[in-house]
N, C-alpha and C. Protein backbone atom coordinates (compact mmCIF):
# COMPACT_ATOMS: atom_id res chain seq x y z
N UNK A 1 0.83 -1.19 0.00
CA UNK A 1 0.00 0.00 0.00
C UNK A 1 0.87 1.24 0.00
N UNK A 2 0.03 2.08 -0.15
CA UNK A 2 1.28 4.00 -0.62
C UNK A 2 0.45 4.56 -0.13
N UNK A 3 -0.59 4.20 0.82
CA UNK A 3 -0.90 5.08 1.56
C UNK A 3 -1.38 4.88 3.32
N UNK A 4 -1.57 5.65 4.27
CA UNK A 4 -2.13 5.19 5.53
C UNK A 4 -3.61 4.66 5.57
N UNK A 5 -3.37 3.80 6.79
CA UNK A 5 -4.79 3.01 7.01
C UNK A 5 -5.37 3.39 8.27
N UNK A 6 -6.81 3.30 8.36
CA UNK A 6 -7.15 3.29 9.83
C UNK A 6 -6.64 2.09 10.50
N UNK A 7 -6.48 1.81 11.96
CA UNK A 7 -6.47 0.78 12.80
C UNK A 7 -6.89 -0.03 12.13
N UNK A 8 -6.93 -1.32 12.73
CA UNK A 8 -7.32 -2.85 12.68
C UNK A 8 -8.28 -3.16 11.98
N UNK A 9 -7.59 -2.72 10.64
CA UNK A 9 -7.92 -2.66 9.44
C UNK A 9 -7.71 -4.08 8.49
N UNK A 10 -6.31 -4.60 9.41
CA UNK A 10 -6.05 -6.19 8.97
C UNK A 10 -5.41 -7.13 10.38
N UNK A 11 -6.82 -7.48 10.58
CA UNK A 11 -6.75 -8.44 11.72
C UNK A 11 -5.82 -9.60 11.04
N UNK A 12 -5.89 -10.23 10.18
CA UNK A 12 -4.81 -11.26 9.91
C UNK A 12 -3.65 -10.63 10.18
N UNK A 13 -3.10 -9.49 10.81
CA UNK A 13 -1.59 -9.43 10.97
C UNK A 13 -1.45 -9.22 12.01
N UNK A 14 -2.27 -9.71 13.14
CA UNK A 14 -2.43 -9.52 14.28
C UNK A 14 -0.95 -10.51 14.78
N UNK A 15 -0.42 -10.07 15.93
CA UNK A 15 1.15 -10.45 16.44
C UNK A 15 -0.33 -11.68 17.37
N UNK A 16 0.81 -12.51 17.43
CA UNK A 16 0.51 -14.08 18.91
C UNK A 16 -0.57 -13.54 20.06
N UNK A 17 0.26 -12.19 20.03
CA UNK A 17 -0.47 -11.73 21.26
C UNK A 17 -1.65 -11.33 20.95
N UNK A 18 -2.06 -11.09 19.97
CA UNK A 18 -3.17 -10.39 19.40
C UNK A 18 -2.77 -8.70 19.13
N UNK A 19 -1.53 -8.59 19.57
CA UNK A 19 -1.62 -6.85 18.80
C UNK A 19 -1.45 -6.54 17.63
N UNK A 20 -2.40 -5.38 17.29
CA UNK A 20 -2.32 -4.87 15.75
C UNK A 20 -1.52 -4.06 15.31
N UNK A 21 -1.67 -3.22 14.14
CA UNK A 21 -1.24 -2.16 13.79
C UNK A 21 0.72 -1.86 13.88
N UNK A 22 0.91 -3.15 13.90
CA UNK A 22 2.95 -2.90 14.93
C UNK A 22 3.10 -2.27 13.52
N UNK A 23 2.89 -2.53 11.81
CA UNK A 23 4.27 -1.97 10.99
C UNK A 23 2.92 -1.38 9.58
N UNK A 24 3.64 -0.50 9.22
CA UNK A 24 2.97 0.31 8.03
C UNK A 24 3.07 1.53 7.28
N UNK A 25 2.25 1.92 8.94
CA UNK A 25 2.12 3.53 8.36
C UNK A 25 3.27 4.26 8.32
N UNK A 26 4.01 4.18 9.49
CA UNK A 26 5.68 5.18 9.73
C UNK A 26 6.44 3.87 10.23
N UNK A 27 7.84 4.86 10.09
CA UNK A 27 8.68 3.99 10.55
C UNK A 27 9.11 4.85 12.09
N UNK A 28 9.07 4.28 13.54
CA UNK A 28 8.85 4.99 14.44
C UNK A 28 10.53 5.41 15.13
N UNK A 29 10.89 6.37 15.85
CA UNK A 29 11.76 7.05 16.30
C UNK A 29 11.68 6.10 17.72
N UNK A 30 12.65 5.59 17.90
CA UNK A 30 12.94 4.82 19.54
C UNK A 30 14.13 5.40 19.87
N UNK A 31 14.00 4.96 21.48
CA UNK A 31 15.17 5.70 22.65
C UNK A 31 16.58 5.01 22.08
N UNK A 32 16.90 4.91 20.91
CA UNK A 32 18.26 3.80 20.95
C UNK A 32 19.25 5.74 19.79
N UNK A 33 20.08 5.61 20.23
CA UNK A 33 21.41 6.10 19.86
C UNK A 33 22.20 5.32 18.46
N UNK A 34 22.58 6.14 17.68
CA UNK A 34 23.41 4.78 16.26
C UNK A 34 24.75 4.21 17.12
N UNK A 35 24.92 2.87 17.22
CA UNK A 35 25.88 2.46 17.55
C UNK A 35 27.09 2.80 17.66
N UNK A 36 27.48 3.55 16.42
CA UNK A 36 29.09 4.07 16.44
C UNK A 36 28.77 5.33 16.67
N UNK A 37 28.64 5.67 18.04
CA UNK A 37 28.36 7.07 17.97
C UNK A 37 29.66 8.23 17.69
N UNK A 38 30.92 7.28 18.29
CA UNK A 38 31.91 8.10 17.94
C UNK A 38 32.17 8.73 16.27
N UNK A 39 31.57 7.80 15.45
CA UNK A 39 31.61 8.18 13.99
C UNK A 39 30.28 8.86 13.74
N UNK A 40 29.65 9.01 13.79
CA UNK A 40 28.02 9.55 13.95
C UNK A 40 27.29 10.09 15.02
N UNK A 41 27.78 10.63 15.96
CA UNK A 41 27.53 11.12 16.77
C UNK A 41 25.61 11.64 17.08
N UNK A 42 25.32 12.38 16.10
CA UNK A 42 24.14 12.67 16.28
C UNK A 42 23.04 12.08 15.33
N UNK A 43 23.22 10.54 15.01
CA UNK A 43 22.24 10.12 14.37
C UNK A 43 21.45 9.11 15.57
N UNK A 44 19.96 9.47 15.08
CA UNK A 44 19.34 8.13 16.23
C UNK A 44 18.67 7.13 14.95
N UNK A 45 18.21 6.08 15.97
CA UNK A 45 17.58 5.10 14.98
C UNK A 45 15.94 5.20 14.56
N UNK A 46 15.73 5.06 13.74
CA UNK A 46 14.18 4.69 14.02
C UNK A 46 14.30 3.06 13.21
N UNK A 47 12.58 2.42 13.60
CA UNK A 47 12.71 0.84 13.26
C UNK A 47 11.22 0.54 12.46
N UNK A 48 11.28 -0.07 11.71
CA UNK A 48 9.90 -0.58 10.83
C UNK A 48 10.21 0.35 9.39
N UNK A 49 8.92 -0.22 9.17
CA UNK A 49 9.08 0.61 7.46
C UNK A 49 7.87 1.24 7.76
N UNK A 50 7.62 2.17 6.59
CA UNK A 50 6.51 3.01 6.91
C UNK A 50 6.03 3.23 5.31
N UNK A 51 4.59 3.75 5.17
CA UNK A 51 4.38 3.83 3.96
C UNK A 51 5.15 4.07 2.54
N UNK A 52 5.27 3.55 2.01
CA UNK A 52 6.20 4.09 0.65
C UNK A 52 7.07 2.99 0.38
N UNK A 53 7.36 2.22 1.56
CA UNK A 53 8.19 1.12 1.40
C UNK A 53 8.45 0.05 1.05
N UNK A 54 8.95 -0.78 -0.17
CA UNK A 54 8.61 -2.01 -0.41
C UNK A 54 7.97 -3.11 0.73
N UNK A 55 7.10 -3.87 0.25
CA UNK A 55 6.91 -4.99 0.67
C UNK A 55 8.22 -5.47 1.92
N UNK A 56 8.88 -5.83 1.21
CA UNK A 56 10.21 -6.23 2.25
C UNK A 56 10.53 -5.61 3.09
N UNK A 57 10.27 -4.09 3.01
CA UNK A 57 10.62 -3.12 3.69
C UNK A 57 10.53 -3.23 5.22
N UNK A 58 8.39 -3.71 5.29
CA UNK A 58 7.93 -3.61 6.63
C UNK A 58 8.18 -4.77 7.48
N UNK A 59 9.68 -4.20 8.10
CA UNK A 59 9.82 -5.38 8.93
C UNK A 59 10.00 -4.24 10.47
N UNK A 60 9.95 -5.47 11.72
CA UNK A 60 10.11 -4.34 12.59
C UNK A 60 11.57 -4.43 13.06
N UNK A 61 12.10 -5.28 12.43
CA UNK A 61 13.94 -5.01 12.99
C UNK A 61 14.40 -4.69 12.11
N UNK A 62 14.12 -3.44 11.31
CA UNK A 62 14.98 -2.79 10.14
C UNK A 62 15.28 -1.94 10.58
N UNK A 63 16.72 -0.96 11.11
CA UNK A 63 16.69 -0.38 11.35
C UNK A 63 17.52 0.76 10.56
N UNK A 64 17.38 2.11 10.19
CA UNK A 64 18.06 3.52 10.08
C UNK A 64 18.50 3.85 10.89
N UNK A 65 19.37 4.62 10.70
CA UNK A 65 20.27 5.77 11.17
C UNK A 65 19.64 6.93 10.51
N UNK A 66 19.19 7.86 11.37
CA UNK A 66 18.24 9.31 11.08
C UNK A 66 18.24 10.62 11.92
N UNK A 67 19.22 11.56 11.01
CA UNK A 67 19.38 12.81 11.79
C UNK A 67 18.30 12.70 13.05
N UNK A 68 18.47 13.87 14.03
CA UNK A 68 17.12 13.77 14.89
C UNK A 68 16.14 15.35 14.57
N UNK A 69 16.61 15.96 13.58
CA UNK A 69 15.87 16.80 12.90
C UNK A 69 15.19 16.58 11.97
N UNK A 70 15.33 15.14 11.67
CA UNK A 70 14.36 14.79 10.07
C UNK A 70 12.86 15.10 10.51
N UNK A 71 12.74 15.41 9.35
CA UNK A 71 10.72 15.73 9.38
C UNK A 71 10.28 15.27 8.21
N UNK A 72 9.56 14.03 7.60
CA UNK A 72 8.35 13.60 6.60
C UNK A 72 7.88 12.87 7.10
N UNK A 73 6.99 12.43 5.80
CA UNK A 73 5.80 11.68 6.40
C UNK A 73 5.96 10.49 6.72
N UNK A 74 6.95 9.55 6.53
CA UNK A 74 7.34 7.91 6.62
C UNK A 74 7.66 8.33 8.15
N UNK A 75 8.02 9.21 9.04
CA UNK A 75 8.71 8.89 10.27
C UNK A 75 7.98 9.72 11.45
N UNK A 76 7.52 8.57 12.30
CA UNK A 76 6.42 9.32 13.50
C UNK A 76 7.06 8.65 14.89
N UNK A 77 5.92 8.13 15.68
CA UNK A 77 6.33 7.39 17.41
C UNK A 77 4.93 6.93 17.43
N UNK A 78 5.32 6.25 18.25
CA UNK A 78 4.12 5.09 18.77
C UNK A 78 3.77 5.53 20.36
N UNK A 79 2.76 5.94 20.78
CA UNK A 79 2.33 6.42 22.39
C UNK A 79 2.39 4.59 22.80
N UNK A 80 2.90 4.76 23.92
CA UNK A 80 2.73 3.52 24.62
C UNK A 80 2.69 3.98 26.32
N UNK A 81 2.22 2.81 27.03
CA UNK A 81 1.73 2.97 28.52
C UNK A 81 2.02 1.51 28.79
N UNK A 82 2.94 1.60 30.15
CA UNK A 82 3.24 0.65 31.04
C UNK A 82 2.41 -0.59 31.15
N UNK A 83 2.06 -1.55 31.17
CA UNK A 83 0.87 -2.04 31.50
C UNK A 83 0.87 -2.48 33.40
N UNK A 84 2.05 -2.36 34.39
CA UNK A 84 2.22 -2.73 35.61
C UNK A 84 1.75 -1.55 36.36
């Protein structure tokens, strides 16, 4: 698809656990640092593929290296809450 979807829109890709929605629309910005930071200092990662992306693309252990000023539409965050 090349474009965004509402929610649980495809229950067949529901994870074991039953959660939806993990890969698609963006590819999301997480707390992780690029590994060699001494050579890259100010790149962070984000992980998944996000619209626009091949097929192969949407995986959720793909990861970039991405200024932390980038701004389009492939790259957002996911709200999450503790469940304990």
């Amino acid at each position: 698809m090349k474009i965004t979807t509402s929610v649980t829109q495809f229950p067949m890709g529901a994870s074991v656990f039953g959660v939806q929605d993990l890969m698609g629309n963006t590819q999301e910005w997480v707390d992780e640092w690029e590994p060699q930071a001494a050579r890259q200092p100010s790149m962070r990662v984000t992980k998944g593929g996000g619209r626009g992306f091949p097929a192969q693309g949407l995986q959720c252990w793909l990861r970039q290296f991405t200024a932390p000023l980038t701004r389009n539409a492939n790259i957002g965050f996911r709200c999450v809450k503790d469940v304990s």
